[in-house]
PDB file of N, CA and C in Angstrom:
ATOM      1  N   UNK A   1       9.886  81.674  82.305  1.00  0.00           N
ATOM      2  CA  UNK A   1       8.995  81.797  81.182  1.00  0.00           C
ATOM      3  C   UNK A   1       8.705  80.463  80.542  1.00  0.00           C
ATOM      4  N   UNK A   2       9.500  79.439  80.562  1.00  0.00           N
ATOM      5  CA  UNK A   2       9.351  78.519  79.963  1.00  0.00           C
ATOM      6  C   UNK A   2       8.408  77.298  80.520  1.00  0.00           C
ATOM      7  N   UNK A   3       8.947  77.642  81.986  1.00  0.00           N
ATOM      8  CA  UNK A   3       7.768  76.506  82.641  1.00  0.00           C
ATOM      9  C   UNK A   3       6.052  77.323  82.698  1.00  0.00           C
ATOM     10  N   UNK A   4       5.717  78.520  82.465  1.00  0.00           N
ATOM     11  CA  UNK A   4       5.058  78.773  81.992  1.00  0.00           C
ATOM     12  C   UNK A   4       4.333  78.274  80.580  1.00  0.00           C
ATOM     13  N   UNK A   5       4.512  78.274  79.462  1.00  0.00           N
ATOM     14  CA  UNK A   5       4.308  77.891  78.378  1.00  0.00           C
ATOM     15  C   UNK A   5       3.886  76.315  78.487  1.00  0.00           C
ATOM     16  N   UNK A   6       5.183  75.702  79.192  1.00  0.00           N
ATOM     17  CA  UNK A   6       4.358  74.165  79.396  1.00  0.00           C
ATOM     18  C   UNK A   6       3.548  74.009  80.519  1.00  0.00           C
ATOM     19  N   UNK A   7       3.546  74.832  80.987  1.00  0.00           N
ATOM     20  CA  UNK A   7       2.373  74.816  82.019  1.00  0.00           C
ATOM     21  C   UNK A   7       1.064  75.055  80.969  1.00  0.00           C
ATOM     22  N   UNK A   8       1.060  76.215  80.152  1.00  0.00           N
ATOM     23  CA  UNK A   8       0.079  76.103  79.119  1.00  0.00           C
ATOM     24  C   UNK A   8      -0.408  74.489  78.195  1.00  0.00           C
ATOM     25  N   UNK A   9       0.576  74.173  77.799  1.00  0.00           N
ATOM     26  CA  UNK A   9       0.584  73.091  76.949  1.00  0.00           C
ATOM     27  C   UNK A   9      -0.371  71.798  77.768  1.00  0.00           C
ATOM     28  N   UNK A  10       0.250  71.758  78.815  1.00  0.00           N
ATOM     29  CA  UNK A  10      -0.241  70.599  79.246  1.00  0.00           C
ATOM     30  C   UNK A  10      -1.566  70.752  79.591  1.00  0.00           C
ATOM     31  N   UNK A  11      -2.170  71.877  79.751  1.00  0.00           N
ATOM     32  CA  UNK A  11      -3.744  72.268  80.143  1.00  0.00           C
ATOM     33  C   UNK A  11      -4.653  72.331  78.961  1.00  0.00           C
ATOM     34  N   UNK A  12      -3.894  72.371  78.289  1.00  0.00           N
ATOM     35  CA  UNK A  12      -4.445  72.196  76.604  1.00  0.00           C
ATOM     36  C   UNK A  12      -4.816  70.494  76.483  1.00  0.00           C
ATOM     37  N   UNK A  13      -3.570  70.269  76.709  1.00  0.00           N
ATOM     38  CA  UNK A  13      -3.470  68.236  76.856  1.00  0.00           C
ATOM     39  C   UNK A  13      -4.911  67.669  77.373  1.00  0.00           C
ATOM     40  N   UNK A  14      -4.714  68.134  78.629  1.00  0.00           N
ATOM     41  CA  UNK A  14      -5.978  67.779  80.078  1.00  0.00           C
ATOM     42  C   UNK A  14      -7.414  68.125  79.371  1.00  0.00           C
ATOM     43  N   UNK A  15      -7.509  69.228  78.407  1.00  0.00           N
ATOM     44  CA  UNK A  15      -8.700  69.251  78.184  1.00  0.00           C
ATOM     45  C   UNK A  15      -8.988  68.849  76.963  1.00  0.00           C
ATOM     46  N   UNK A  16      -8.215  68.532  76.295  1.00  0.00           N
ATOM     47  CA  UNK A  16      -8.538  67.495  75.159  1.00  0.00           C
ATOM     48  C   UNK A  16      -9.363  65.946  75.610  1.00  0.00           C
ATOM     49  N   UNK A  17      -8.479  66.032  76.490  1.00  0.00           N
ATOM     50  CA  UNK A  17      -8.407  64.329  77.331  1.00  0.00           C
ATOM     51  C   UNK A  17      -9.906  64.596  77.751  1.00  0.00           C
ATOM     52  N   UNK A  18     -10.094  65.158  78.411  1.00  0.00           N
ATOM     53  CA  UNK A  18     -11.467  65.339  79.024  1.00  0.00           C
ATOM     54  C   UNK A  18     -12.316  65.199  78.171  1.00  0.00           C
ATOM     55  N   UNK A  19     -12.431  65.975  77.275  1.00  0.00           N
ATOM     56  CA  UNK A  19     -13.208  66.003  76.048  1.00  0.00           C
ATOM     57  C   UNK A  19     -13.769  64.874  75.305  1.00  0.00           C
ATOM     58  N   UNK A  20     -12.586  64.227  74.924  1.00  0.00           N
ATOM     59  CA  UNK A  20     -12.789  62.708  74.767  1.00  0.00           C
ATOM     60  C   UNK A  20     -13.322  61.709  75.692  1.00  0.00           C
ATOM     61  N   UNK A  21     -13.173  62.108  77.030  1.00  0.00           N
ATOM     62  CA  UNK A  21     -13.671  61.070  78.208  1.00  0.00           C
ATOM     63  C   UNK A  21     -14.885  61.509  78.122  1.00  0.00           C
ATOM     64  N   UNK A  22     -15.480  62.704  77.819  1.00  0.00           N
ATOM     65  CA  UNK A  22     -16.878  62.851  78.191  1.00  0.00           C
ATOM     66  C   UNK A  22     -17.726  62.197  76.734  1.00  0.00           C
ATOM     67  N   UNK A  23     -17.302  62.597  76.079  1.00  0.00           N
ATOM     68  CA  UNK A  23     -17.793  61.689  74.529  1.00  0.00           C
ATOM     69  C   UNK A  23     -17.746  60.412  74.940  1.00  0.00           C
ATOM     70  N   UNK A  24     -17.365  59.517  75.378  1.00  0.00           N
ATOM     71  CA  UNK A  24     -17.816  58.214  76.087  1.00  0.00           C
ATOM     72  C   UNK A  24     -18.514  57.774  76.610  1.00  0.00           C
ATOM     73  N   UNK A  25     -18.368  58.832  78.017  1.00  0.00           N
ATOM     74  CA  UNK A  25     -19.326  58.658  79.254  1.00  0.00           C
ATOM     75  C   UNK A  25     -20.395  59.023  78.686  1.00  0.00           C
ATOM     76  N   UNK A  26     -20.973  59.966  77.754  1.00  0.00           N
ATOM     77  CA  UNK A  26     -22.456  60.184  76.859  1.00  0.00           C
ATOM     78  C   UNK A  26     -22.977  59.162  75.927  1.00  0.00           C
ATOM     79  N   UNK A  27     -21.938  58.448  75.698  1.00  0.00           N
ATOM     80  CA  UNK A  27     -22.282  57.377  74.820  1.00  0.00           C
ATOM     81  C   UNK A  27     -22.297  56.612  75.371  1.00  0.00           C
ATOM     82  N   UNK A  28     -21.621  56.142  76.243  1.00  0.00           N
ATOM     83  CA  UNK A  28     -22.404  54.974  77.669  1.00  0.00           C
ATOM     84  C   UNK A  28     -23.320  55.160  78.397  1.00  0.00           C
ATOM     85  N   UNK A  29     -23.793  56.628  78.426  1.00  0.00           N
ATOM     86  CA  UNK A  29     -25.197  56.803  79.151  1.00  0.00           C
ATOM     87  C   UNK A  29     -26.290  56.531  77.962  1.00  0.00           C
ATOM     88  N   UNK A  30     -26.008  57.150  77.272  1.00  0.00           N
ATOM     89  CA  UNK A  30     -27.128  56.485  75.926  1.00  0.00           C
ATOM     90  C   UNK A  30     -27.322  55.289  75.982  1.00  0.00           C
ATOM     91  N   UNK A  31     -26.334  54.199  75.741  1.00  0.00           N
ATOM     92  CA  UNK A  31     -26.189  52.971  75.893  1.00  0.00           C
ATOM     93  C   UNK A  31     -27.213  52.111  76.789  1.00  0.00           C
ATOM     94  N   UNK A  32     -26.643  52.620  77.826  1.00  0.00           N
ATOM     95  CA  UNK A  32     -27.034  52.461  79.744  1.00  0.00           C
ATOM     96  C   UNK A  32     -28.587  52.335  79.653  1.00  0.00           C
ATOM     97  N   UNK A  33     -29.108  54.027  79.374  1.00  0.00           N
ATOM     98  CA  UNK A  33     -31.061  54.018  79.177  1.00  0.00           C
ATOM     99  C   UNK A  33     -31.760  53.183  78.671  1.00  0.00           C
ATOM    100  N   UNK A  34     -31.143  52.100  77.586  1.00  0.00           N
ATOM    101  CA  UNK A  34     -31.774  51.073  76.954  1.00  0.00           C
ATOM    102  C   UNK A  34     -33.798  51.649  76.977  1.00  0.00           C
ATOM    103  N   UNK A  35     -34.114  52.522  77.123  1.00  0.00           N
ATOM    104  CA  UNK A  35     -35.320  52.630  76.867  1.00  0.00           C
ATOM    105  C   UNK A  35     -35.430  53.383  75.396  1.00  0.00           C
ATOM    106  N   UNK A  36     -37.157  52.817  74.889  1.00  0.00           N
ATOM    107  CA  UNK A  36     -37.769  53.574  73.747  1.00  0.00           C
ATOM    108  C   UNK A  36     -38.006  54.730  73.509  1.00  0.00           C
ATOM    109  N   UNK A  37     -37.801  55.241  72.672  1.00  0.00           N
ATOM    110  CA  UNK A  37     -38.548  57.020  72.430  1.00  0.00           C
ATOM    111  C   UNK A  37     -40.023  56.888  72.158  1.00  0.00           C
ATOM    112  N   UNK A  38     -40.802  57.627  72.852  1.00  0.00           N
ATOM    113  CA  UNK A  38     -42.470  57.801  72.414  1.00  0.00           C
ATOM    114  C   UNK A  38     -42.028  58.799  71.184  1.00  0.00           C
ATOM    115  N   UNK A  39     -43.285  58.571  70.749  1.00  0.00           N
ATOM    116  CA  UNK A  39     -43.936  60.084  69.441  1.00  0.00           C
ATOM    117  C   UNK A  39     -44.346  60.621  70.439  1.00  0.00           C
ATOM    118  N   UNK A  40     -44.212  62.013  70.065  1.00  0.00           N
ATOM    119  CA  UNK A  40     -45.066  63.138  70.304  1.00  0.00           C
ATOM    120  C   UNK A  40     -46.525  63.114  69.210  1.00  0.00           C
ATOM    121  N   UNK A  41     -47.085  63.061  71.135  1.00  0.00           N
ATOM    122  CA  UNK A  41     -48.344  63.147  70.740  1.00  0.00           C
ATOM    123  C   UNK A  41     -49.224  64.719  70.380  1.00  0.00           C
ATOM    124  N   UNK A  42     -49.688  64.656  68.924  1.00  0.00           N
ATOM    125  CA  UNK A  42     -50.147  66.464  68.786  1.00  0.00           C
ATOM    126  C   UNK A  42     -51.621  66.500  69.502  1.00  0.00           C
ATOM    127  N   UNK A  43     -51.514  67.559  69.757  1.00  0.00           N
ATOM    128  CA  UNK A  43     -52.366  68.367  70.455  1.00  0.00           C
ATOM    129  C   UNK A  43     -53.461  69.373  70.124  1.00  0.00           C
ATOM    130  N   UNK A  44     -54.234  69.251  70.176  1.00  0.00           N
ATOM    131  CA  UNK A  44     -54.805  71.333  69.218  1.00  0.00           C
ATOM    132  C   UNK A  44     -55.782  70.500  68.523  1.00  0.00           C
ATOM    133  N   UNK A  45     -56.343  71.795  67.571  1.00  0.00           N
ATOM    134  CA  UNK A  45     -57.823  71.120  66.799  1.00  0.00           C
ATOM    135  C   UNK A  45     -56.846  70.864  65.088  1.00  0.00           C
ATOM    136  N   UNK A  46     -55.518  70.895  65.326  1.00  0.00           N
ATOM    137  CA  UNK A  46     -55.249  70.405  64.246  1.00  0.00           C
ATOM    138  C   UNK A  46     -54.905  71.260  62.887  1.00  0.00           C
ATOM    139  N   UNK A  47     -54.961  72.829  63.588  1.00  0.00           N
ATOM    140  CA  UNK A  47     -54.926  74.111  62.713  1.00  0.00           C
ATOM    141  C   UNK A  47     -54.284  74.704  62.851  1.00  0.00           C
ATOM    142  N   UNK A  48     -52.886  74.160  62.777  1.00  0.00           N
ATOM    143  CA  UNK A  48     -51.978  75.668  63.309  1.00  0.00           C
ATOM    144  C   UNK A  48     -51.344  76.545  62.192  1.00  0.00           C
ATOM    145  N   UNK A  49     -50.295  76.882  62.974  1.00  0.00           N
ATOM    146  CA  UNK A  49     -49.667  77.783  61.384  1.00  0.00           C
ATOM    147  C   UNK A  49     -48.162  77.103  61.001  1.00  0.00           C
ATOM    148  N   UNK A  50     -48.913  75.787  60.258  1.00  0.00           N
ATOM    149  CA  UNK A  50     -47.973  75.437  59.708  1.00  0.00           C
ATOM    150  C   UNK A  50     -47.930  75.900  58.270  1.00  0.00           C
ATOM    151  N   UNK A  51     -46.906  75.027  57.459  1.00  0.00           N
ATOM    152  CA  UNK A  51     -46.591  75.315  55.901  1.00  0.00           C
ATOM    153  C   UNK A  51     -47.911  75.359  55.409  1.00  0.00           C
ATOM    154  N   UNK A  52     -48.138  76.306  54.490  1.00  0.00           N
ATOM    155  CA  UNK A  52     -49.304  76.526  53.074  1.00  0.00           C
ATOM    156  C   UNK A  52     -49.215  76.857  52.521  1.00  0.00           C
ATOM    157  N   UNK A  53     -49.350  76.005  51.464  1.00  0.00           N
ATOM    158  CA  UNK A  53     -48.878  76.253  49.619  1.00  0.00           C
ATOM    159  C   UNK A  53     -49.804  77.092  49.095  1.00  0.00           C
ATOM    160  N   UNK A  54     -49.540  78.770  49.098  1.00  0.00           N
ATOM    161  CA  UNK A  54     -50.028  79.856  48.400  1.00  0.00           C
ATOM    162  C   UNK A  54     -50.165  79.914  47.018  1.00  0.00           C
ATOM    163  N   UNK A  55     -50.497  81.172  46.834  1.00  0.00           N
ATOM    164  CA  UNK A  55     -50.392  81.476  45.197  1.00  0.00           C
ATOM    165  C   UNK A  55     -49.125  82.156  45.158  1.00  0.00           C
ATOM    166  N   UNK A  56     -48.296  82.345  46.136  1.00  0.00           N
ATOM    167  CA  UNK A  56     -47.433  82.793  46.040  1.00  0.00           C
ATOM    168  C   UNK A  56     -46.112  82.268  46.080  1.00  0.00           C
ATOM    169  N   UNK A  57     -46.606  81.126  46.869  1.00  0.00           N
ATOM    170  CA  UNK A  57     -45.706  79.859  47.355  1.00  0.00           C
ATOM    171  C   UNK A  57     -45.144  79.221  45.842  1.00  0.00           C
ATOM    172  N   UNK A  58     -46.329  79.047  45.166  1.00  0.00           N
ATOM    173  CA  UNK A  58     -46.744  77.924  43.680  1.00  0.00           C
ATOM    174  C   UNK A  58     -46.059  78.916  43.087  1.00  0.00           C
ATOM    175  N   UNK A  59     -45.805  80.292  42.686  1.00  0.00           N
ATOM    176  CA  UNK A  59     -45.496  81.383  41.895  1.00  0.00           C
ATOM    177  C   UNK A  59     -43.779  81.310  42.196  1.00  0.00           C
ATOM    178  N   UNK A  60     -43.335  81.260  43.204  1.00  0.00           N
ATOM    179  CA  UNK A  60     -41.799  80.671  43.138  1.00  0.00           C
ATOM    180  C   UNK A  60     -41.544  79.753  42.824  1.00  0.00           C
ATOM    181  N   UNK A  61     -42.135  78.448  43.145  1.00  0.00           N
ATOM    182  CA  UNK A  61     -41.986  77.196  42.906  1.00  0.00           C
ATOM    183  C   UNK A  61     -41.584  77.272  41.341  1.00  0.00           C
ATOM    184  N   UNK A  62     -42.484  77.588  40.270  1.00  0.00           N
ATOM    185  CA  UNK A  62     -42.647  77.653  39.172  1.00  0.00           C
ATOM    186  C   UNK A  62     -41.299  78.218  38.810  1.00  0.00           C
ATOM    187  N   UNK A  63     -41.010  79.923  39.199  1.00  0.00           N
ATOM    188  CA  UNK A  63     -39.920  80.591  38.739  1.00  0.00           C
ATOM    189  C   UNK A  63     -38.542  79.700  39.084  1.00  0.00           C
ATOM    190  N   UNK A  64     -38.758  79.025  39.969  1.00  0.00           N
ATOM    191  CA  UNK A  64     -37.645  78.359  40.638  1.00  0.00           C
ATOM    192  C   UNK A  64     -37.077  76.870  40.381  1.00  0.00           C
ATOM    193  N   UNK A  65     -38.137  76.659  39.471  1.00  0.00           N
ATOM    194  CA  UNK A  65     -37.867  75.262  38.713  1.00  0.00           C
ATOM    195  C   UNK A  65     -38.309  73.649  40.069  1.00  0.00           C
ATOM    196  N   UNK A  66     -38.791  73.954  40.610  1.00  0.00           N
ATOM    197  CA  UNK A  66     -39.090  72.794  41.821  1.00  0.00           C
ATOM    198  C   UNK A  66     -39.898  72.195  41.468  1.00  0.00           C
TER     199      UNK A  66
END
């Protein structure tokens, strides 16, 4: 029973360890790409369904102190 349990323990260990090795290796691949991010370029006639400040929108705002 007992070499059981540390048989547990140590697999606990191993994947800690791992865990941490891969948090590296992601941060050395970040590193590594040395390239720029583009913008996203939008698309469309410019009308979508984004946010719009209603009468209902303005009617909380108000109750809500914003």
């Amino acid at each position: 029973m007992k070499n059981r349990k540390e048989a547990r323990n140590v697999a606990r260990r191993d994947l800690l360890k791992l865990a941490g090795l891969g948090g590296v290796a992601g941060a050395a691949a970040i590193a590594a790409s040395g390239g720029t991010a583009k913008a996203a370029v939008k698309t469309g006639s410019g009308k979508g369904s984004g946010y719009r400040e209603t009468e209902h929108v303005r009617k909380y705002y108000d109750l809500a102190k914003f």
